[in-house]
C-alpha atoms as a PDB file:
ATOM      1  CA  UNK A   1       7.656 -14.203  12.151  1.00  0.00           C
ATOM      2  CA  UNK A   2       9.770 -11.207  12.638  1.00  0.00           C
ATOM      3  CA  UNK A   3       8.991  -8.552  15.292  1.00  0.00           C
ATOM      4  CA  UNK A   4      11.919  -6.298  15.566  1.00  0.00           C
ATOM      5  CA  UNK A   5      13.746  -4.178  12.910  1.00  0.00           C
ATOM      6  CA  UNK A   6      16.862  -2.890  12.517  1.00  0.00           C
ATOM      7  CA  UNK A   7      17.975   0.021  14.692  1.00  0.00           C
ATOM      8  CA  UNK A   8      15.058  -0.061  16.992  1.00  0.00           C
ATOM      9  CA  UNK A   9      12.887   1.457  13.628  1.00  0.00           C
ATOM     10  CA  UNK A  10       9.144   2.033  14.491  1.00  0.00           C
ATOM     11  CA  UNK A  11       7.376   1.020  11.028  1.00  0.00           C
ATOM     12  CA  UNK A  12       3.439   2.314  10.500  1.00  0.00           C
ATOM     13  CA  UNK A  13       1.987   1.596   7.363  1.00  0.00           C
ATOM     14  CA  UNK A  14      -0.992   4.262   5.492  1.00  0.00           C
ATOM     15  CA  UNK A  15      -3.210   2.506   3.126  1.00  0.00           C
ATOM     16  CA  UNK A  16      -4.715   5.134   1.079  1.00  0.00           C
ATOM     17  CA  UNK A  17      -8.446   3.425  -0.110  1.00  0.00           C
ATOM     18  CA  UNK A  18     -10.672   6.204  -0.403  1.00  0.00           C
ATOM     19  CA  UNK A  19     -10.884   6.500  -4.071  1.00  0.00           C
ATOM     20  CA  UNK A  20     -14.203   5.986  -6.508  1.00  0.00           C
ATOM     21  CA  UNK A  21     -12.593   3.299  -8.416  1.00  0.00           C
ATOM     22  CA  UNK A  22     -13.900   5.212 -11.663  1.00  0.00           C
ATOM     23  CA  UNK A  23     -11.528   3.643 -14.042  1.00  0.00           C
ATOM     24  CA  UNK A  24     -12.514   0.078 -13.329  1.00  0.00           C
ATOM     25  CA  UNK A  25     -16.343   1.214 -14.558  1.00  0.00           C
ATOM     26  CA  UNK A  26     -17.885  -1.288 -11.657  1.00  0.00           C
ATOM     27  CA  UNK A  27     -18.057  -1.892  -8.280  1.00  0.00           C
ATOM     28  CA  UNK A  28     -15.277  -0.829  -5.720  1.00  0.00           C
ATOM     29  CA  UNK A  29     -12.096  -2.690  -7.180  1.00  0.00           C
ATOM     30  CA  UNK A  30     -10.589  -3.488  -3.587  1.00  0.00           C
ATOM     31  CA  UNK A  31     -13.912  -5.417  -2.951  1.00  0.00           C
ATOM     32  CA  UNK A  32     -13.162  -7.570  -5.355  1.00  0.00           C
ATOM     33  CA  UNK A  33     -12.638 -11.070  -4.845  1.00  0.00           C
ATOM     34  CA  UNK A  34      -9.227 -12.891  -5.453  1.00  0.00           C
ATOM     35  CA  UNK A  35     -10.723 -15.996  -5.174  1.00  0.00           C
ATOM     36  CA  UNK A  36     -13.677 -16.919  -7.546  1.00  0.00           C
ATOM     37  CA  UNK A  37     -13.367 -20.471  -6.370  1.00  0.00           C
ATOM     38  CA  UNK A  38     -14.905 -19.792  -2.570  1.00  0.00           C
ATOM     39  CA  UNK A  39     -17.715 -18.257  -2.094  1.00  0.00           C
ATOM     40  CA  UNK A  40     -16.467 -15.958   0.713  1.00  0.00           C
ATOM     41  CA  UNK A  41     -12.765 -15.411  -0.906  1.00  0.00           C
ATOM     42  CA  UNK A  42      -9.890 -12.968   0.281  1.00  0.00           C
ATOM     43  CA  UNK A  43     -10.793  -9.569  -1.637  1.00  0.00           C
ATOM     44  CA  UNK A  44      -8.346  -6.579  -2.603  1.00  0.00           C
ATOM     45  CA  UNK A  45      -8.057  -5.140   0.244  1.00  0.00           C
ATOM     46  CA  UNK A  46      -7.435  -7.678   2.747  1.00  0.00           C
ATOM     47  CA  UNK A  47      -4.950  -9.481   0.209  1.00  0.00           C
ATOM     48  CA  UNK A  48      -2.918  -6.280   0.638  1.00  0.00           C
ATOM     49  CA  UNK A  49      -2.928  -5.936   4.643  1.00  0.00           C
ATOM     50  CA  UNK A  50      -2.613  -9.648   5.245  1.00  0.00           C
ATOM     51  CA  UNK A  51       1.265  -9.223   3.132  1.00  0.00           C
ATOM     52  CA  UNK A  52       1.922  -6.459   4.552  1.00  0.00           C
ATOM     53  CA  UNK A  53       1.088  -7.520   7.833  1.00  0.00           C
ATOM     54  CA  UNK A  54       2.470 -11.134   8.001  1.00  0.00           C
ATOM     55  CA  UNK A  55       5.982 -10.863   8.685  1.00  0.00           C
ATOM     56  CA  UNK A  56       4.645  -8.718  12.227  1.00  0.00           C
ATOM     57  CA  UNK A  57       7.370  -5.705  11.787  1.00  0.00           C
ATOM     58  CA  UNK A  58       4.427  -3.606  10.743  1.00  0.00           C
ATOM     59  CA  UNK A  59       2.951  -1.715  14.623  1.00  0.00           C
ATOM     60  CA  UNK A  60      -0.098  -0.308  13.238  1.00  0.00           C
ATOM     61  CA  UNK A  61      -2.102  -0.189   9.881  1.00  0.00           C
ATOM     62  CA  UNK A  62      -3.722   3.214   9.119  1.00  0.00           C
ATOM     63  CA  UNK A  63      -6.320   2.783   5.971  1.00  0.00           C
ATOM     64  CA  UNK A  64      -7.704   6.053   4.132  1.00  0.00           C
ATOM     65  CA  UNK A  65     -10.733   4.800   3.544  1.00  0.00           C
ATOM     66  CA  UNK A  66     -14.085   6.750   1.583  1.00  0.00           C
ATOM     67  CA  UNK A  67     -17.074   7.386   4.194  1.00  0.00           C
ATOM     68  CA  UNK A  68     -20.124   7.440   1.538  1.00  0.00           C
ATOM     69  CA  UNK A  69     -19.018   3.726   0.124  1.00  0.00           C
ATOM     70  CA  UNK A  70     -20.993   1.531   1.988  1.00  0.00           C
ATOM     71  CA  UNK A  71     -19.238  -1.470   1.487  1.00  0.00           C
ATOM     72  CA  UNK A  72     -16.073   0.493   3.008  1.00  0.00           C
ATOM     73  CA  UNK A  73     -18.617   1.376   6.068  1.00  0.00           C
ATOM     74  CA  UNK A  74     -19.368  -2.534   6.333  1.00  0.00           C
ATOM     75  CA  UNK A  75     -16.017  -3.532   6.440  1.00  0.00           C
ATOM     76  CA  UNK A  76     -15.492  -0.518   8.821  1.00  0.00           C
ATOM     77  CA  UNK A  77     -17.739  -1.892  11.449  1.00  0.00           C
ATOM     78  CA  UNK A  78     -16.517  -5.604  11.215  1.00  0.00           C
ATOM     79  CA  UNK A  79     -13.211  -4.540  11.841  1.00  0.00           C
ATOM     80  CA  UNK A  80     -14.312  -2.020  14.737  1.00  0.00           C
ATOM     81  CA  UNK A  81     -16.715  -4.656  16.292  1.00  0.00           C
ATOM     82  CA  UNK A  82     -14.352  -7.046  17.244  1.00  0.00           C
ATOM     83  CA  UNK A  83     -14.039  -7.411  20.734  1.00  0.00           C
ATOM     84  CA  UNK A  84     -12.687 -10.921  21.161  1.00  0.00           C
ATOM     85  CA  UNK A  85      -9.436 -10.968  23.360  1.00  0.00           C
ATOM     86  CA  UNK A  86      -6.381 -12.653  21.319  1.00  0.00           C
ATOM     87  CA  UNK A  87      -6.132 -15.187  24.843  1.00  0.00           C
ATOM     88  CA  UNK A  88      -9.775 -16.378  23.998  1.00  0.00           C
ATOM     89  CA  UNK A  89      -9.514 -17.208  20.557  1.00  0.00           C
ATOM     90  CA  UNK A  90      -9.876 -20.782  19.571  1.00  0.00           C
ATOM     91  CA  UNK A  91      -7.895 -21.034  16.567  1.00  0.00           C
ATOM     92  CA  UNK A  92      -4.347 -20.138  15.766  1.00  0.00           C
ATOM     93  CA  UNK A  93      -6.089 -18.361  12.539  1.00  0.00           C
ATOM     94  CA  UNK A  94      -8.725 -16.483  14.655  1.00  0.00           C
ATOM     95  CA  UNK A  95      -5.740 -15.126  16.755  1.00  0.00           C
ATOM     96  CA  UNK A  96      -3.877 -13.896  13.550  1.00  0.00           C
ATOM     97  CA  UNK A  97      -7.304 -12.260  12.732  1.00  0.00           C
ATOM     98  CA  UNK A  98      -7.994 -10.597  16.076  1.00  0.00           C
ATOM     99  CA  UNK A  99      -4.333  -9.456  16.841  1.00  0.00           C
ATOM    100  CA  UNK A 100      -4.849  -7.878  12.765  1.00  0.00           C
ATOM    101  CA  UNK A 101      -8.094  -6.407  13.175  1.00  0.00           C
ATOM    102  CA  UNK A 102      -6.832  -4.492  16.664  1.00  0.00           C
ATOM    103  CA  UNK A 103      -3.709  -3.052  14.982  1.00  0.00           C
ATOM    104  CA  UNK A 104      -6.132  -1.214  11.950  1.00  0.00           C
ATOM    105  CA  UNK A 105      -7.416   2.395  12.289  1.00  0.00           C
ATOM    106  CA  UNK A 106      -9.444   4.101   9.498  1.00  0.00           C
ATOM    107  CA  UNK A 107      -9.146   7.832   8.678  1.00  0.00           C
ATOM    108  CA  UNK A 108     -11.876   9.478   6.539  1.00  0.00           C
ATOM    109  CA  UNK A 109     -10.297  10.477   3.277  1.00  0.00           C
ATOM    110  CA  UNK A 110      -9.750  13.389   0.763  1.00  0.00           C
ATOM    111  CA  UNK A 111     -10.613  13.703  -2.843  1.00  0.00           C
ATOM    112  CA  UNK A 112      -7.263  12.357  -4.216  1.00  0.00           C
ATOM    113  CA  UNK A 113      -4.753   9.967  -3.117  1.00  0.00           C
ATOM    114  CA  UNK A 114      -2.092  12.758  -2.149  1.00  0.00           C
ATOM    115  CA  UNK A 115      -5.361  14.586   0.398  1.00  0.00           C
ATOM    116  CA  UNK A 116      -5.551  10.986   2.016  1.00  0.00           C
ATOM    117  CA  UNK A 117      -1.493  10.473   2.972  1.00  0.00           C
ATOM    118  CA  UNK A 118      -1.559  13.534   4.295  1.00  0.00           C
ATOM    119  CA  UNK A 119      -5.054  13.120   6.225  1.00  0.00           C
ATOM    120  CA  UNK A 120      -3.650   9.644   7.576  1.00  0.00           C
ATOM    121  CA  UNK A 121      -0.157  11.569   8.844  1.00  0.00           C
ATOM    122  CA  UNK A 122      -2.165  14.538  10.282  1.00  0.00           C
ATOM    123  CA  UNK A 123      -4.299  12.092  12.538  1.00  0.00           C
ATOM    124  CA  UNK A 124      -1.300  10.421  13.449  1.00  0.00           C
ATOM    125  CA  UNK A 125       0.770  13.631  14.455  1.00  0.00           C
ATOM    126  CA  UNK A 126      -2.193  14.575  16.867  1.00  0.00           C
ATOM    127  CA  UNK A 127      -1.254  11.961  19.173  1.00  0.00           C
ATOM    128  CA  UNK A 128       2.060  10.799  18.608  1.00  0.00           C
ATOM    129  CA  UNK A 129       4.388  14.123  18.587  1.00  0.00           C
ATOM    130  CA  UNK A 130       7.766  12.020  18.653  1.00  0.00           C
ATOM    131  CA  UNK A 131       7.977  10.312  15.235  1.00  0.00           C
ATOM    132  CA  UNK A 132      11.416  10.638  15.177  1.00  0.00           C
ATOM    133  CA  UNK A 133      12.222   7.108  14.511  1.00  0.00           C
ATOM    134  CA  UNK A 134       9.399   6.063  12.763  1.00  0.00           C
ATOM    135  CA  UNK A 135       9.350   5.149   9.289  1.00  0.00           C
ATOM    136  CA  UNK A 136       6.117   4.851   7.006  1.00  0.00           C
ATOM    137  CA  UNK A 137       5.229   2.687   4.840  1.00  0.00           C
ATOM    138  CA  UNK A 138       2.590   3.725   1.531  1.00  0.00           C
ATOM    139  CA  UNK A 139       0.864   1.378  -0.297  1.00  0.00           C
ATOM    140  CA  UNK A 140      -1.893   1.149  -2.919  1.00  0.00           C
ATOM    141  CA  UNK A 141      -4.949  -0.839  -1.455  1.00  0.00           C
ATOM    142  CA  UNK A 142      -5.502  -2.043  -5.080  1.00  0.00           C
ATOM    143  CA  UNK A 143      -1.664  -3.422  -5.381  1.00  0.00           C
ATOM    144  CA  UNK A 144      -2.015  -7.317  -3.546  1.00  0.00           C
ATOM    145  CA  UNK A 145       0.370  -8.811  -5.006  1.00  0.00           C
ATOM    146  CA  UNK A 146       3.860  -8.402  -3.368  1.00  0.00           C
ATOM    147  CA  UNK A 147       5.277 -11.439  -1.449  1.00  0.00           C
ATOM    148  CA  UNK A 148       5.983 -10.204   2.071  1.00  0.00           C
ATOM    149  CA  UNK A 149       9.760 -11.562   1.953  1.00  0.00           C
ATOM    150  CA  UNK A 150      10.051  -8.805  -1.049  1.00  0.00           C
ATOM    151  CA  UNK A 151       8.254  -6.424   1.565  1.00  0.00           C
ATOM    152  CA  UNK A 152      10.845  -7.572   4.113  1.00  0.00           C
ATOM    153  CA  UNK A 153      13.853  -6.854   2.146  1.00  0.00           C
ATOM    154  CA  UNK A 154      13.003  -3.654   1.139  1.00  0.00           C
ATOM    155  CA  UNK A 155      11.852  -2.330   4.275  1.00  0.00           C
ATOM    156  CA  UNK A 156      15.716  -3.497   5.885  1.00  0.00           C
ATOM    157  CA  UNK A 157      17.443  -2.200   2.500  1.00  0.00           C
ATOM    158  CA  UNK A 158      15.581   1.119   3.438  1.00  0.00           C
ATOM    159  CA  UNK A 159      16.485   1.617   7.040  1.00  0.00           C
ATOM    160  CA  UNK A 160      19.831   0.544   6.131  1.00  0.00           C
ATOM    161  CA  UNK A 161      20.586   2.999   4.072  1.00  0.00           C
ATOM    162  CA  UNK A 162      18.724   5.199   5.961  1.00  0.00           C
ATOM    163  CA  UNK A 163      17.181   6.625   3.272  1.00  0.00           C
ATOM    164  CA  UNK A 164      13.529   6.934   1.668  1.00  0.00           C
ATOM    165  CA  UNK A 165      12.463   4.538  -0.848  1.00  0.00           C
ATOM    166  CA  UNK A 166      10.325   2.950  -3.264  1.00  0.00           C
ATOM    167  CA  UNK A 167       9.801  -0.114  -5.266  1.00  0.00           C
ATOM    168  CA  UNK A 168       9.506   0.679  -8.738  1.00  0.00           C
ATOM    169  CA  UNK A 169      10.601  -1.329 -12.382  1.00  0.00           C
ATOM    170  CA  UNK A 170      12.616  -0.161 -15.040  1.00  0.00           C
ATOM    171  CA  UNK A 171      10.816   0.609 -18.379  1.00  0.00           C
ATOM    172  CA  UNK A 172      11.340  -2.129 -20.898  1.00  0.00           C
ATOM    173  CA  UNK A 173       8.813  -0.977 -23.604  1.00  0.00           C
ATOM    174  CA  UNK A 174       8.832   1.194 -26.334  1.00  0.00           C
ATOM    175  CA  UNK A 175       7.593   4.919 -25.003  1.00  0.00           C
ATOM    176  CA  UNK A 176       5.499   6.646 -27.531  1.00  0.00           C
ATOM    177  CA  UNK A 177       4.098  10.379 -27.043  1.00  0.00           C
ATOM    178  CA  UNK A 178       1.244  11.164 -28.752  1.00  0.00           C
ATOM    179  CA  UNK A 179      -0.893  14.481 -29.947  1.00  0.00           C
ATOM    180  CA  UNK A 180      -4.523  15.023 -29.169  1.00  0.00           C
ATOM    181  CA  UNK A 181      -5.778  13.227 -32.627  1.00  0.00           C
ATOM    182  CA  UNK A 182      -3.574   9.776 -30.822  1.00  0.00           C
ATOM    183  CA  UNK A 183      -1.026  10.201 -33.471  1.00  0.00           C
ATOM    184  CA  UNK A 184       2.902   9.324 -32.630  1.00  0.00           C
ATOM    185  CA  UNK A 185       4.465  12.763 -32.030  1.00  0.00           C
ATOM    186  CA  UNK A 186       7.792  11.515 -30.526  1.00  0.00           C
ATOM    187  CA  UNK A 187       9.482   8.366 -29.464  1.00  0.00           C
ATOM    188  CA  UNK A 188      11.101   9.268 -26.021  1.00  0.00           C
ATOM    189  CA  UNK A 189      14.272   7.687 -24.431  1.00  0.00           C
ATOM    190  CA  UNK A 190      13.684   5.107 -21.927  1.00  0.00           C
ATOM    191  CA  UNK A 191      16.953   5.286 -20.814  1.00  0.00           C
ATOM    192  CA  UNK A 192      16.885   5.942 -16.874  1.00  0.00           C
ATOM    193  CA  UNK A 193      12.970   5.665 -16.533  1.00  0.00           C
ATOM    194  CA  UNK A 194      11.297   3.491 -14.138  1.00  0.00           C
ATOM    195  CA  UNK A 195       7.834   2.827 -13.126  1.00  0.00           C
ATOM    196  CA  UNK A 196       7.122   3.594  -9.622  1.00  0.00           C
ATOM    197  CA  UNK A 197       4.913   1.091  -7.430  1.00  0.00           C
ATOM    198  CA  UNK A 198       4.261   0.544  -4.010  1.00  0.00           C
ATOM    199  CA  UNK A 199       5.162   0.130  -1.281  1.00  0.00           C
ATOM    200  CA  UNK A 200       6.882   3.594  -0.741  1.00  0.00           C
ATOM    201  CA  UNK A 201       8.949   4.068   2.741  1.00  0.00           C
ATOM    202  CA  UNK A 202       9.560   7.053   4.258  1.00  0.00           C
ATOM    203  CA  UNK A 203      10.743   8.952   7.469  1.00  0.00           C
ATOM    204  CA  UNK A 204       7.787  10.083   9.115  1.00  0.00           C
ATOM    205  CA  UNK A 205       8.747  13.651   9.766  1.00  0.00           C
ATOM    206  CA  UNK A 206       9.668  13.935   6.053  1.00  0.00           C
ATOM    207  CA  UNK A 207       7.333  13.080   4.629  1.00  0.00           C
ATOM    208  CA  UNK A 208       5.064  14.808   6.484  1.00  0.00           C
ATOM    209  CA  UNK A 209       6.991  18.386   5.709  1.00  0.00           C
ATOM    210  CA  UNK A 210       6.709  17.418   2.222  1.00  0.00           C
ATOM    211  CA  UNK A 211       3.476  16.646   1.894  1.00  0.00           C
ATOM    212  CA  UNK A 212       1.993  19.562   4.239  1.00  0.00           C
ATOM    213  CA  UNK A 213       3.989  21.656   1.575  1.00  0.00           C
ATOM    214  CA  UNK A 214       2.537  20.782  -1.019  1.00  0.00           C
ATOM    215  CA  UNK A 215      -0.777  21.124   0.642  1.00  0.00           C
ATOM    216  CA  UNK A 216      -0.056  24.449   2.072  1.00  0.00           C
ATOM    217  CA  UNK A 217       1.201  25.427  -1.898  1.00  0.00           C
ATOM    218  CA  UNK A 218      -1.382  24.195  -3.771  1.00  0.00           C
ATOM    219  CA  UNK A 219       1.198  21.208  -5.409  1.00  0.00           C
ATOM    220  CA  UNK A 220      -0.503  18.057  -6.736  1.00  0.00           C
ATOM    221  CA  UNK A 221       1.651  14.978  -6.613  1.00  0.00           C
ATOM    222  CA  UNK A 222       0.977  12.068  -8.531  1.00  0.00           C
ATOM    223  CA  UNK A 223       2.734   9.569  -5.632  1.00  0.00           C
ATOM    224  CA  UNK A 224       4.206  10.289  -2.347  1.00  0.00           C
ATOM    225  CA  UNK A 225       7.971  10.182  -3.880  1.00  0.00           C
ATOM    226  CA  UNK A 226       7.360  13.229  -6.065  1.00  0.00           C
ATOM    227  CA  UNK A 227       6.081  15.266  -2.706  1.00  0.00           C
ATOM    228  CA  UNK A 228       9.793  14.443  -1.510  1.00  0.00           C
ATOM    229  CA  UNK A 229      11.086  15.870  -4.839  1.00  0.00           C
ATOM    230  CA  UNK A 230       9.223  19.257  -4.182  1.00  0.00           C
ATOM    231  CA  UNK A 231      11.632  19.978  -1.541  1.00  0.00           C
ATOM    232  CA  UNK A 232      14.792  18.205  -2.923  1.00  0.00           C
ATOM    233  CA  UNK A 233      14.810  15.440  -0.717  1.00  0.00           C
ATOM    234  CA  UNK A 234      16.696  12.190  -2.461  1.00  0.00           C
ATOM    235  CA  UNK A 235      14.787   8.861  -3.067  1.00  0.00           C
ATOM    236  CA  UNK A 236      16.122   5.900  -3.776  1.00  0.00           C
ATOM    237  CA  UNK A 237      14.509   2.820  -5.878  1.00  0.00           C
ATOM    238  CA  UNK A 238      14.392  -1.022  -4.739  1.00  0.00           C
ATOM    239  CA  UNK A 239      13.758  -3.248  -7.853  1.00  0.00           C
ATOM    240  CA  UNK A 240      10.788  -4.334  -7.558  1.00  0.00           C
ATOM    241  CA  UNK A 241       8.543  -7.179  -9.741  1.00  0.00           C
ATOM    242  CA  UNK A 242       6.403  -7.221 -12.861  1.00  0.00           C
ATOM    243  CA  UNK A 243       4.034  -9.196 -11.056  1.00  0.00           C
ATOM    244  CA  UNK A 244       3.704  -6.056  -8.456  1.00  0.00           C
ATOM    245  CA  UNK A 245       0.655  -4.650 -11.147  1.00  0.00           C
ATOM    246  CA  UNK A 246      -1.710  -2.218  -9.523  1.00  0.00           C
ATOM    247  CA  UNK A 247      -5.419  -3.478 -10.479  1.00  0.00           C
ATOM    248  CA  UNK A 248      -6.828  -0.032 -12.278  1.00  0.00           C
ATOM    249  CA  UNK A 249      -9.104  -1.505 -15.340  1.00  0.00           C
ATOM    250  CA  UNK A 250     -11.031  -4.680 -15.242  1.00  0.00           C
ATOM    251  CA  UNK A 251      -8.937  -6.974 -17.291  1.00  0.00           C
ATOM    252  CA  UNK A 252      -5.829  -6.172 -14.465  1.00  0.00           C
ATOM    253  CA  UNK A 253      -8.021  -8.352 -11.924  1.00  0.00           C
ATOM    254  CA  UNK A 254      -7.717 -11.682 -13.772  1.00  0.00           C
ATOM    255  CA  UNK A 255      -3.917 -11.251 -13.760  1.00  0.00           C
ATOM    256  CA  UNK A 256      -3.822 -10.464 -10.285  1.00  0.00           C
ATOM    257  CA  UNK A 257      -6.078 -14.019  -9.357  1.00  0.00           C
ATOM    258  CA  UNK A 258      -3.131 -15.704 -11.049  1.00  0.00           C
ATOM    259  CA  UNK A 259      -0.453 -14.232  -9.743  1.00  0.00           C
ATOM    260  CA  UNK A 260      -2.459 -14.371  -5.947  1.00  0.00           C
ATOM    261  CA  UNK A 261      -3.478 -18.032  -6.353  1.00  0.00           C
ATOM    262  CA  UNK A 262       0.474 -18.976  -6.953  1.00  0.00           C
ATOM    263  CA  UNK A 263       1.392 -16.881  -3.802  1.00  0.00           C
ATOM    264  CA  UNK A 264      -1.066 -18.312  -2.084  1.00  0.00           C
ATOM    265  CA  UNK A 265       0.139 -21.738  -3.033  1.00  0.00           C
ATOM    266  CA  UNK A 266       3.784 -20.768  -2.538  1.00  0.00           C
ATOM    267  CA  UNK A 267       3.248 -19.242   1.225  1.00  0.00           C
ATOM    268  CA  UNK A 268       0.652 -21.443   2.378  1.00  0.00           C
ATOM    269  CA  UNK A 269      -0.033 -24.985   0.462  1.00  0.00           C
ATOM    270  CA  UNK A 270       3.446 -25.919   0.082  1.00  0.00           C
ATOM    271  CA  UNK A 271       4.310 -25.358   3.261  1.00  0.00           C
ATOM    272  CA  UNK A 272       2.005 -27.255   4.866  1.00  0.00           C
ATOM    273  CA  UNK A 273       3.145 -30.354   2.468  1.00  0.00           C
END
């Protein structure tokens, strides 16, 4: 496990999770269960802090999380209620869990993704005023499946090139634009176009200017990049995976069990063979 990044970098990670879920037309998707074959199997949301947590460069995990979902305000109060000490834990797995569960803070979030970054960052700036060297990493609570040695490498690419960052795909489809009556208006070029994903990584100071900006002007962003763009900061993107799918409608969750039982298999099972 790695604890120390280059050039003495501070790294925070914002999980923005307080939104309805109204696409997927059921329950709250991060609740969700990755693992139909237990009873008690890793949902969403923990799937997505447990990778980005387990290679330990991560100091402290800040999720944006809905106050009138209940199951959010049940998984609120597990987290907050544990009071074991790390030294009196049993288990080398109940000492992962604790020394977790201590390094998560929840902030009560907006309306839209964008109001819940910037909530997150405004709670943070209250008590830390030197963010200087700290960098923050974005990433969807619905998006668990991103092997933390791809999280690794692009959170070293980033500081490296000391610039902000985020994984994304080039487009390898066919784009079609369409009129209101879903009729093909225009094929467009997908020359140069990439999907964006998560995680994003930024310098803490800029991304709060650009996203207090946009706040301040009344500027909805669709992802924290594009709040960077507003002021003409430059972003960079890290290739990122296929596999890296963002779980919106119900049919995305049976890919992601897939794809999260061969992780699983590939950072746990074999290793222990």
């Amino acid at each position: 496990m790695i604890n120390e990044l280059k050039n003495n970098a501070e790294l925070i990670c914002i999980i923005p999770a307080a939104g309805k879920s109204s696409r997927y037309e059921k329950s709250n998707k991060i609740f969700e269960s990755l693992e139909d074959r237990e009873e008690n199997g890793l949902d969403v949301l923990n799937a997505s802090i447990l990778n980005i947590n387990t290679l330990g460069v991560v100091k402290k995990i800040y999720i944006g999380y809905d106050d009138s979902s209940k199951d959010f305000c049940e998984f609120k109060e597990i987290i907050n209620n544990t009071d074991s000490d790390i030294d009196e834990a049993i288990s080398s797995e109940e000492k992962l869990a604790i020394g977790l569960f201590k390094k998560i803070s929840f902030v009560k979030g907006g309306n839209t993704r964008q109001e819940t970054v910037y909530k997150c960052l405004q709670y943070i700036k209250s008590f830390k005023s030197d963010n200087e060297n700290t960098w923050v990493l974005v990433h969807d609570a619905a998006r668990p499946c991103v092997f933390p040695f791809e999280n690794l490498e692009f959170i070293n690419k980033t500081i490296e090139c000391d610039t902000s960052s985020i994984m994304a795909i080039p487009i390898s489809d066919t784009i079609k634009k369409v009129d209101a009556e879903s009729k093909i208006s225009q094929t467009l070029s997908r020359e140069n176009l990439w999907l964006a994903q998560t995680p994003q990584m930024f310098k803490f100071n800029i991304l709060y200017e650009s996203l207090k900006y946009c706040s301040d002007n009344n500027i909805s962003v669709t992802d924290d990049s594009q709040a960077l763009e507003v002021l003409g900061y430059k972003c960079r993107v890290h290739m990122g995976k296929p596999y890296n799918n963002k779980i919106t409608y119900q049919s995305d969750l049976s890919y992601a069990k897939c794809i999260y039982e061969h992780m699983y298999k590939s950072l746990y099972e074999d290793g222990e063979n």
